[in-house]
C-alpha atoms as a PDB file:
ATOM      1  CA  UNK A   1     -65.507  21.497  -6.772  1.00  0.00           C
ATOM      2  CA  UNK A   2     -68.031  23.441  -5.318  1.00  0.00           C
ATOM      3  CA  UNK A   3     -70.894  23.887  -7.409  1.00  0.00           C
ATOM      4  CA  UNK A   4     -74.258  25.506  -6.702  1.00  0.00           C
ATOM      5  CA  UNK A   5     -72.937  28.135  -4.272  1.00  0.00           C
ATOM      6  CA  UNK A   6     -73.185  31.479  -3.123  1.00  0.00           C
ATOM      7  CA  UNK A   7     -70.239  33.766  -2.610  1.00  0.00           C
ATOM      8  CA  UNK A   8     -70.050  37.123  -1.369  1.00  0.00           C
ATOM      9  CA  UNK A   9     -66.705  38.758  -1.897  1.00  0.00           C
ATOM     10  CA  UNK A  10     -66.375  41.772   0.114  1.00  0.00           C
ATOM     11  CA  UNK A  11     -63.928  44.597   1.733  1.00  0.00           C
ATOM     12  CA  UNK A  12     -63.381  47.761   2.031  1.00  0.00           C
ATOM     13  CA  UNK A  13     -63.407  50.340  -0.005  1.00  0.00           C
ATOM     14  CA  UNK A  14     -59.909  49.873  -1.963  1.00  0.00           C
ATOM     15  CA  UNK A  15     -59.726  46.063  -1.583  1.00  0.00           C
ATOM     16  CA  UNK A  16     -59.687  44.767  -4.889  1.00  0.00           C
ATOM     17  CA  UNK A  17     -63.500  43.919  -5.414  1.00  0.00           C
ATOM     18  CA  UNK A  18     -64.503  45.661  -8.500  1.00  0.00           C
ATOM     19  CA  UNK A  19     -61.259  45.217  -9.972  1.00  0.00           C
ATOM     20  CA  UNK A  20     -61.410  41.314  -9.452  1.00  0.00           C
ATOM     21  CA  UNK A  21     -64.583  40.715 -11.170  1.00  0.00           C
ATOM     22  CA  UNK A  22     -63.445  41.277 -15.261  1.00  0.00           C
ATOM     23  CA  UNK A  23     -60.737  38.898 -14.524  1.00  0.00           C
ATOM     24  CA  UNK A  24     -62.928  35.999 -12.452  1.00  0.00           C
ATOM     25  CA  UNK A  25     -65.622  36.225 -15.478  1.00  0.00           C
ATOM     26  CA  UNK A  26     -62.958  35.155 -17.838  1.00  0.00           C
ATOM     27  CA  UNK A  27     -61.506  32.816 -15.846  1.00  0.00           C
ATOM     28  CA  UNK A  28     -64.388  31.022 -14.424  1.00  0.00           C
ATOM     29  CA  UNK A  29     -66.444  28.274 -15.895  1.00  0.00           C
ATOM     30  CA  UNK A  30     -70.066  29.797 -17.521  1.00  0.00           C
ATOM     31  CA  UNK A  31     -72.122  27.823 -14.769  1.00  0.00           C
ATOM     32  CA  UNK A  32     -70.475  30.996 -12.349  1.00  0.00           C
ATOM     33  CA  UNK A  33     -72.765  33.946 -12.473  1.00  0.00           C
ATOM     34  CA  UNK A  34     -70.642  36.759 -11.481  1.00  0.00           C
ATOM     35  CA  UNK A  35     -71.915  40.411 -10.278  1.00  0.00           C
ATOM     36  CA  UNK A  36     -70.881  43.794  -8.660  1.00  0.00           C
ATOM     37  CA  UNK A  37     -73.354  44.462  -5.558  1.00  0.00           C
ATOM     38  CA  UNK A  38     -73.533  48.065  -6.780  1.00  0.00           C
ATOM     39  CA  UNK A  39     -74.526  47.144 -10.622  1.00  0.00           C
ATOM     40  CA  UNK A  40     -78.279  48.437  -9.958  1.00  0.00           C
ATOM     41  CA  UNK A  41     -77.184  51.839  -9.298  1.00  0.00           C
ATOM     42  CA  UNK A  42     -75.823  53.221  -6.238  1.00  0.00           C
ATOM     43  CA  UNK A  43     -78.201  56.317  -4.432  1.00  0.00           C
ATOM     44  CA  UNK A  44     -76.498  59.549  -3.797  1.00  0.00           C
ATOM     45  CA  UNK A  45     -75.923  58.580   0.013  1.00  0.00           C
ATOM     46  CA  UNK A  46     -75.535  54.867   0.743  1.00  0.00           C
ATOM     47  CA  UNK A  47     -77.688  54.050   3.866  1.00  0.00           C
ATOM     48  CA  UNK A  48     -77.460  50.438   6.089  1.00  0.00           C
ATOM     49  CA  UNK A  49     -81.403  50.047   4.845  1.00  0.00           C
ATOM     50  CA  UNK A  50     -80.131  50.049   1.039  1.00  0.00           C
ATOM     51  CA  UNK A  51     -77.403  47.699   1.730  1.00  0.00           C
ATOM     52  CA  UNK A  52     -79.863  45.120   3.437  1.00  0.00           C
ATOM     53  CA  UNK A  53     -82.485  45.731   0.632  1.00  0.00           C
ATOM     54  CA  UNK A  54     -79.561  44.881  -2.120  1.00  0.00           C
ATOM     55  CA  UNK A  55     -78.269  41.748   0.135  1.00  0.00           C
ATOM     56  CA  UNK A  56     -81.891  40.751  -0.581  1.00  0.00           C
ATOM     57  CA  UNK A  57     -82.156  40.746  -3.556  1.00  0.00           C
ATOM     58  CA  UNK A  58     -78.722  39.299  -4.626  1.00  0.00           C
ATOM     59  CA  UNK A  59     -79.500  36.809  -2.076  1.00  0.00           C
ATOM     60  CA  UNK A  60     -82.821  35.735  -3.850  1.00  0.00           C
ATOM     61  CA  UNK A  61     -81.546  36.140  -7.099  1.00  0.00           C
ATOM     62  CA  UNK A  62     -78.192  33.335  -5.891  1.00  0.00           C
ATOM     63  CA  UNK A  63     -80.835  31.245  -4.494  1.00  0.00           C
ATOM     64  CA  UNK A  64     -82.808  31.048  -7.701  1.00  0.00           C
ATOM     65  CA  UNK A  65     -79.566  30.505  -9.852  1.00  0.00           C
ATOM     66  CA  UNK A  66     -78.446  27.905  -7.489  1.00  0.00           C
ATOM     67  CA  UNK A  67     -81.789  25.911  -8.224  1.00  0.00           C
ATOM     68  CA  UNK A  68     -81.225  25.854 -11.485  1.00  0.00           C
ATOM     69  CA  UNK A  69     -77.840  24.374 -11.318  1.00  0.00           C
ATOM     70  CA  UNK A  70     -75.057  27.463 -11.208  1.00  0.00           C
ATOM     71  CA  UNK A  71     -73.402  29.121  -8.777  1.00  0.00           C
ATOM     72  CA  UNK A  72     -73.583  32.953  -7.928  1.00  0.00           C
ATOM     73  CA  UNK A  73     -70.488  35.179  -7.053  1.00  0.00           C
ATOM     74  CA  UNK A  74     -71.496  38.586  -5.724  1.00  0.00           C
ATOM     75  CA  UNK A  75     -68.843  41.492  -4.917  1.00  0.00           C
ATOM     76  CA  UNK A  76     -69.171  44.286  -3.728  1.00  0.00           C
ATOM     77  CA  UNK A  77     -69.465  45.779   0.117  1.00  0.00           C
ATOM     78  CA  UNK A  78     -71.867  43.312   2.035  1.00  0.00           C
ATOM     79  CA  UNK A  79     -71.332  42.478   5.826  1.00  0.00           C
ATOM     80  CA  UNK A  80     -71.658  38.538   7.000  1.00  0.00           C
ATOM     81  CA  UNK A  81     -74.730  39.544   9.624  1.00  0.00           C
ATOM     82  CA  UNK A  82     -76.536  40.934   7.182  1.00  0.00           C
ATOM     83  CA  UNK A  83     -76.354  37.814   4.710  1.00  0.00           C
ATOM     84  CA  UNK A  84     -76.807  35.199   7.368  1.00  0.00           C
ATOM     85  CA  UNK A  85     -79.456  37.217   9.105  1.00  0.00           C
ATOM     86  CA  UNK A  86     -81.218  36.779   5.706  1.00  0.00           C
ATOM     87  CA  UNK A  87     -80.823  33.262   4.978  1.00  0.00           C
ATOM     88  CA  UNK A  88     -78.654  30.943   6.801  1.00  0.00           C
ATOM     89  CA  UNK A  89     -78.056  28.070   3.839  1.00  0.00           C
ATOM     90  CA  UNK A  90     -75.013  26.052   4.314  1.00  0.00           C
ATOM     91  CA  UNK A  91     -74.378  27.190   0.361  1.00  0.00           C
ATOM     92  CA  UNK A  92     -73.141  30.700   1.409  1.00  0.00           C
ATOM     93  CA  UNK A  93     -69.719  31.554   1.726  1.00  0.00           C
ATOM     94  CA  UNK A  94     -68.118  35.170   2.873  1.00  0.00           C
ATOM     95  CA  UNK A  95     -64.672  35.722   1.008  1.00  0.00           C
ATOM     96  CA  UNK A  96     -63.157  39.055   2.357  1.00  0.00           C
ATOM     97  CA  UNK A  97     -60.645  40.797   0.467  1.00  0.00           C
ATOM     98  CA  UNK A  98     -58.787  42.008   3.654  1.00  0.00           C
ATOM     99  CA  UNK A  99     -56.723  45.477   3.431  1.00  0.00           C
ATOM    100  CA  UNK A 100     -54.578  47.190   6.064  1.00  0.00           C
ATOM    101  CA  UNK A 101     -55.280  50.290   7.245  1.00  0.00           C
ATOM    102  CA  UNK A 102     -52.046  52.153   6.001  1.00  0.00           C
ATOM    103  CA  UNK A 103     -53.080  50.397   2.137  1.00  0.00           C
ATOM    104  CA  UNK A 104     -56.934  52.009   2.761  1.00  0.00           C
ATOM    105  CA  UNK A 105     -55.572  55.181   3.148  1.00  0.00           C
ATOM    106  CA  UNK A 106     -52.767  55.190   0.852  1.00  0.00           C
ATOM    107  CA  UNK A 107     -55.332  54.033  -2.267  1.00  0.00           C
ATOM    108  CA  UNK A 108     -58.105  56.213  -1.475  1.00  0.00           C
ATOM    109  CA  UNK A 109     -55.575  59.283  -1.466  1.00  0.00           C
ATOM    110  CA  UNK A 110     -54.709  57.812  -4.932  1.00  0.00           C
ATOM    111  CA  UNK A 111     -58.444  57.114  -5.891  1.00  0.00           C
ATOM    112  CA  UNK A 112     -60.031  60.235  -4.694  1.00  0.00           C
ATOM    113  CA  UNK A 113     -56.833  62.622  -5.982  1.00  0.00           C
ATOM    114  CA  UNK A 114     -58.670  65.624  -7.540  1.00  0.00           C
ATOM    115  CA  UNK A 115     -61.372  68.456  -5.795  1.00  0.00           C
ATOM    116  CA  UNK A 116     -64.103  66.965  -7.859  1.00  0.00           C
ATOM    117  CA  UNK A 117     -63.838  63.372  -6.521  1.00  0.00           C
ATOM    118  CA  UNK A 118     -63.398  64.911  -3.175  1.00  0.00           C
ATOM    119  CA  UNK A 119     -66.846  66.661  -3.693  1.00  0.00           C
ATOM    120  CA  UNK A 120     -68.046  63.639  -5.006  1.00  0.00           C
ATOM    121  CA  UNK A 121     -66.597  61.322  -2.130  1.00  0.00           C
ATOM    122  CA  UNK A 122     -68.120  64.266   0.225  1.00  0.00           C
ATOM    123  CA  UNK A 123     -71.800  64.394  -1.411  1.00  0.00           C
ATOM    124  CA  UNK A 124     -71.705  60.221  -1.369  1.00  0.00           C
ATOM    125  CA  UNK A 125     -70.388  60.048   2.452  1.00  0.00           C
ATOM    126  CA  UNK A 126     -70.626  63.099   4.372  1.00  0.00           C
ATOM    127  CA  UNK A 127     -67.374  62.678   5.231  1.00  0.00           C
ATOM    128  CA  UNK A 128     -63.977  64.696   4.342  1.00  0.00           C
ATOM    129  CA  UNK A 129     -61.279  62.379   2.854  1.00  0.00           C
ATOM    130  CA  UNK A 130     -59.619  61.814   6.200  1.00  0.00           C
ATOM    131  CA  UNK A 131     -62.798  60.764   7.476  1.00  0.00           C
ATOM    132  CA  UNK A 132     -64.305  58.661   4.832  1.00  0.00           C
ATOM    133  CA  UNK A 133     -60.689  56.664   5.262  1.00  0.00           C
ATOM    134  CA  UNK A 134     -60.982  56.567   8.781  1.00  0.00           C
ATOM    135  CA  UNK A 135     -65.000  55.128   8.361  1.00  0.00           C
ATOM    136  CA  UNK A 136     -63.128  52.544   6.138  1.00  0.00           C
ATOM    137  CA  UNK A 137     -60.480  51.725   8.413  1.00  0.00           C
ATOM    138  CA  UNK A 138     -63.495  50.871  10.747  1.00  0.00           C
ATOM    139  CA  UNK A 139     -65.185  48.842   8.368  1.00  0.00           C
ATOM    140  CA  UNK A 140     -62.450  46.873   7.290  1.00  0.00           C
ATOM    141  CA  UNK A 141     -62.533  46.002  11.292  1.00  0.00           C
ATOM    142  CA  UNK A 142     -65.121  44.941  11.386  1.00  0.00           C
ATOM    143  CA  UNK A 143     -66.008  43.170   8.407  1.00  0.00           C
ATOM    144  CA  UNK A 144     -62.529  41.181   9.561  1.00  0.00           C
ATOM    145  CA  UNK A 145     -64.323  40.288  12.962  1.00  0.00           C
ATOM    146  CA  UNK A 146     -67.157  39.182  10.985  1.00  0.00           C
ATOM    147  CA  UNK A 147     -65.815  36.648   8.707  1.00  0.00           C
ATOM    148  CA  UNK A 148     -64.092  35.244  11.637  1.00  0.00           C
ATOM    149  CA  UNK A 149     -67.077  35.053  13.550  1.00  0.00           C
ATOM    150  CA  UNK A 150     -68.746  33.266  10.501  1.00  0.00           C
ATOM    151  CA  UNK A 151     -65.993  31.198   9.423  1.00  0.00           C
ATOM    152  CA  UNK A 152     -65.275  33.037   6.236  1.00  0.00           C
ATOM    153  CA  UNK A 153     -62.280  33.046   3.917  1.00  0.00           C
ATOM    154  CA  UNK A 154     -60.124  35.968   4.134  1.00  0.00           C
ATOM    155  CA  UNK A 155     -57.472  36.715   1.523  1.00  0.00           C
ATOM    156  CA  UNK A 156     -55.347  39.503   2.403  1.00  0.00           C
ATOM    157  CA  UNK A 157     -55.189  42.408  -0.685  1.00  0.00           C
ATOM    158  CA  UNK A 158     -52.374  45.022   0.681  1.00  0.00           C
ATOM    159  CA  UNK A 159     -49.732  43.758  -1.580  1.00  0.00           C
ATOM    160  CA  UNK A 160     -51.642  41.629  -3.471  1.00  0.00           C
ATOM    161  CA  UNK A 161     -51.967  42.569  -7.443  1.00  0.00           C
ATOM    162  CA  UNK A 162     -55.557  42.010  -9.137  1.00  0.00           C
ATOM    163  CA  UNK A 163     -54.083  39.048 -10.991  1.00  0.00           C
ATOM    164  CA  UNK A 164     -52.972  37.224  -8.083  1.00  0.00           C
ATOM    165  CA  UNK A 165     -56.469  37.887  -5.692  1.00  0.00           C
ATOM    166  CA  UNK A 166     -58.354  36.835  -8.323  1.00  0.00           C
ATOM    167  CA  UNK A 167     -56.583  33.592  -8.761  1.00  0.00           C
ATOM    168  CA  UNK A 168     -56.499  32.602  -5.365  1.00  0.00           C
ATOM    169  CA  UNK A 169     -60.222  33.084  -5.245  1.00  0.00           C
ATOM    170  CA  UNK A 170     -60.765  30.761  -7.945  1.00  0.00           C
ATOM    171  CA  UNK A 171     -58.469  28.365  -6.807  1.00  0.00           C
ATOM    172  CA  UNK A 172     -59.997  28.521  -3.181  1.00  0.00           C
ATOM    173  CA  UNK A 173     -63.672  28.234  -5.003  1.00  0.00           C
ATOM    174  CA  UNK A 174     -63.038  25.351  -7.387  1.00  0.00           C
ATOM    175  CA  UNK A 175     -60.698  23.030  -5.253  1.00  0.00           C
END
């Protein structure tokens, strides 16, 4: 078992991540402290600086939880060279919730399916819908080139249901 580790568990947008986390609270032993990256609020237009501020603090906040004995699972959209470029502890692990590029586009179509989330998806990215997949697309890229760079765990989330992502996380966590 792997106790008194970090985990970030990140993908694109569409992957699973925020979907996985009710189901990996209930399933995971209390000494797992579980959060969403974005559960401090989220600013109107998500900037590279506010991601590396956030990585920051989760990253303190893991390291202080893993000195007193539990182990810190973070999800939400974080990139490996941000992490490591912050602290380089053997304890960290990347898990990415990997997506194809047809699924990205096919579940933000269903996600963003009205002209108020498309304002909203507009005001948030500057991007149309066609673009903000495309951006995705991209980052799915290259968070994929990442992990393998830093030896990361990818789990693959196309045609994977919530249920079955989740499990294989905690079964990959607590082997």
């Amino acid at each position: 078992m792997k106790k008194e580790k970090i985990y970030f568990v990140s993908g694109a947008n569409t992957a699973g991540k925020s979907t996985i986390i009710p189901l990996l609270k209930k399933a995971l032993p209390a000494y797992f402290h579980i959060h969403d990256f974005d559960e401090r609020g989220v600013p109107n237009s998500v900037t590279t600086d506010w991601r590396k501020n956030e990585t920051k603090h989760w990253l303190r906040l893991a390291m202080r939880n893993s000195k007193k004995g539990f182990s810190t699972i973070i999800c939400g959209l974080s990139m490996p060279e941000e992490i490591y470029g912050v602290e380089k502890s053997k304890k960290i692990i990347f898990i990415l919730l990997d997506i194809s590029a047809q699924q990205i586009g096919k579940r933000m179509r269903q996600r963003w399916n009205s002209p108020a989330k498309i304002r909203r998806l507009q005001k948030v990215t500057q991007l149309s819908l066609d673009g903000a997949i495309q951006a995705n697309i991209a980052t799915a890229k290259k968070l994929r080139a990442q992990c393998r760079l830093y030896k990361g765990k990818i789990f693959n989330t196309s045609s994977a249901i919530a249920e079955k992502t989740a499990q294989r996380i905690i079964d990959y966590i607590v082997k």
